[in-house]
Protein backbone atom coordinates (compact mmCIF):
# COMPACT_ATOMS: atom_id res chain seq x y z
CA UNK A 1 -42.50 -50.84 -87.83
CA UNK A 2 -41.64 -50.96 -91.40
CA UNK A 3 -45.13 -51.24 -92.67
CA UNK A 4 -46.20 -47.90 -90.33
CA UNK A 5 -43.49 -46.18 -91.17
CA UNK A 6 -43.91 -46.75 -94.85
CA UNK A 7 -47.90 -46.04 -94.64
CA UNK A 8 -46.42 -42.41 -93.05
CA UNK A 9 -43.48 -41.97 -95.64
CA UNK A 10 -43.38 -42.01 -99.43
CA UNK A 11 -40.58 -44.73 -98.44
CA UNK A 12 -41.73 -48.33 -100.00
CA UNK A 13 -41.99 -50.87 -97.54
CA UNK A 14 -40.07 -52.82 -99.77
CA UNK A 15 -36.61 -50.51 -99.32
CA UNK A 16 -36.96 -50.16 -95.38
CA UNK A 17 -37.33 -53.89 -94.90
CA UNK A 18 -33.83 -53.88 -97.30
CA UNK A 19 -32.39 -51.63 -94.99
CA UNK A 20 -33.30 -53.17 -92.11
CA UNK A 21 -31.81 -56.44 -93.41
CA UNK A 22 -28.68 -54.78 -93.82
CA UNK A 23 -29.15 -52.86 -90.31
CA UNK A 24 -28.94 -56.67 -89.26
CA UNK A 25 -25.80 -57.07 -91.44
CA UNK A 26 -24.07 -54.28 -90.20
CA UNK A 27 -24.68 -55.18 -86.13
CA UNK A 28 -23.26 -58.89 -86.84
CA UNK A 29 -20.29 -57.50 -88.33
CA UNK A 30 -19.95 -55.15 -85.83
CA UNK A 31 -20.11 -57.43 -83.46
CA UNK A 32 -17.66 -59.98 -84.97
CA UNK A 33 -15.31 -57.33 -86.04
CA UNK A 34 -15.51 -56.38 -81.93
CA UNK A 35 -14.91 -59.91 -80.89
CA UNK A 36 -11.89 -60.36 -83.01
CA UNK A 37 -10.68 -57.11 -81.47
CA UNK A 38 -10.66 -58.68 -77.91
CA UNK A 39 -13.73 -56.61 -77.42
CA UNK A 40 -17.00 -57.83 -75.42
CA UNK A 41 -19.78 -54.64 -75.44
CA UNK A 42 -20.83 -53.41 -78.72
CA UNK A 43 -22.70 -50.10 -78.37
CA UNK A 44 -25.21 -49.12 -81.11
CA UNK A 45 -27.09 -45.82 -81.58
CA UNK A 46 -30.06 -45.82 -83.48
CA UNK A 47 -31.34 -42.39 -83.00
CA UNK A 48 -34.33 -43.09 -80.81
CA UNK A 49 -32.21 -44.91 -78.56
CA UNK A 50 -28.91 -46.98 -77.62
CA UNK A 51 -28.56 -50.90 -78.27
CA UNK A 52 -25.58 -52.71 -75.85
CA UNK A 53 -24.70 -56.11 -76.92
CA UNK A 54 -22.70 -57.56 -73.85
CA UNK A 55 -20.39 -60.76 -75.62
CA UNK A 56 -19.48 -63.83 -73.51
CA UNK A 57 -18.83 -67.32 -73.33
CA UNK A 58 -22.60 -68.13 -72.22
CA UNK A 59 -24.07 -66.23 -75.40
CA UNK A 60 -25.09 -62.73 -75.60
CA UNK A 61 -27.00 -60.03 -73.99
CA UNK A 62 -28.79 -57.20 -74.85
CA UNK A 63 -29.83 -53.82 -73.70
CA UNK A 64 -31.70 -50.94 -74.80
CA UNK A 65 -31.60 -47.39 -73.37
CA UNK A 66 -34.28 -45.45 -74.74
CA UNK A 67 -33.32 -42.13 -76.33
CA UNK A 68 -34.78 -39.02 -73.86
CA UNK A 69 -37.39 -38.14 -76.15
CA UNK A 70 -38.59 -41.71 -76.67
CA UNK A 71 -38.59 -42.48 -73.08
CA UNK A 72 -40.65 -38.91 -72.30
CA UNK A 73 -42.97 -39.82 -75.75
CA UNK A 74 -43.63 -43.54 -74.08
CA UNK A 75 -44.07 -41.91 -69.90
CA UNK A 76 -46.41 -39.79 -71.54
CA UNK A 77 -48.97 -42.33 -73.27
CA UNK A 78 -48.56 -44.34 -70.07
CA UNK A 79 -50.16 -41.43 -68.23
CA UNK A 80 -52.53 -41.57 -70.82
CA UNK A 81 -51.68 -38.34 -72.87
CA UNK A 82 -51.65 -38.19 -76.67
CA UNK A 83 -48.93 -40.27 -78.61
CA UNK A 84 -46.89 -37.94 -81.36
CA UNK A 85 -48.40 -39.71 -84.19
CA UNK A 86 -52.06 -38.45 -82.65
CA UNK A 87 -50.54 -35.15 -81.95
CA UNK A 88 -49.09 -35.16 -85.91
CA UNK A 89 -52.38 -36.59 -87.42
CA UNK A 90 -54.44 -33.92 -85.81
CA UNK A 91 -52.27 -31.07 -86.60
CA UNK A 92 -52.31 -31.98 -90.13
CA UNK A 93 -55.95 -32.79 -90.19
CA UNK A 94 -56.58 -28.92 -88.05
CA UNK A 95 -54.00 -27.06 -91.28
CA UNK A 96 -55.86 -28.79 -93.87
CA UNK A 97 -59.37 -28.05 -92.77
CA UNK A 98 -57.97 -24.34 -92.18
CA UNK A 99 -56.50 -24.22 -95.68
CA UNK A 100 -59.82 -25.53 -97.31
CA UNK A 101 -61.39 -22.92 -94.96
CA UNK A 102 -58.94 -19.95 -96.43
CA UNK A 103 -59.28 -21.49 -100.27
CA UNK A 104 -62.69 -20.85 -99.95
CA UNK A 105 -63.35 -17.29 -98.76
């Protein structure tokens, strides 16, 4: 995702895979900062969804719960509509064409 998102960003690839890294970081700490706390469900939100880390003596578990929008973005590709990144593509494309249009009459 790092590589896409950089390729759609002027973020270098370089700095998102650092952040995810710490991303990483930051969930094990969470997680043992949780345990410590007589704690067993770490709950993290990323934005486009909701990450549940269940704690117990067999290991861990995980669960994510989709964000609305990317649960209506994925029903919507699976019915075969347009993704966003289409949708975003071909909105830029239709502007610039329309401002080479205007810049030359």
């Amino acid at each position: 995702m790092n590589k896409q998102i950089s390729t759609l960003t002027t973020i270098n690839q370089k700095n998102l895979d650092k952040i995810s890294e710490l991303q990483s970081e930051v969930l094990v700490d969470g997680v043992q900062n949780a345990l410590l706390e007589g704690m067993h469900e770490v709950e993290y939100d990323f934005g486009y969804g909701v990450l549940r880390i269940s704690i117990s003596e067999e290991g861990a578990k995980f669960r994510f719960v989709p964000s609305a929008k990317l649960e209506e973005g994925i029903r919507s590709v699976a019915k075969g509509e347009k993704g966003p990144l289409e949708l975003r593509f071909e909105t830029a494309l239709k502007e610039r064409v329309e401002n080479t249009y205007k810049d030359l009459f």
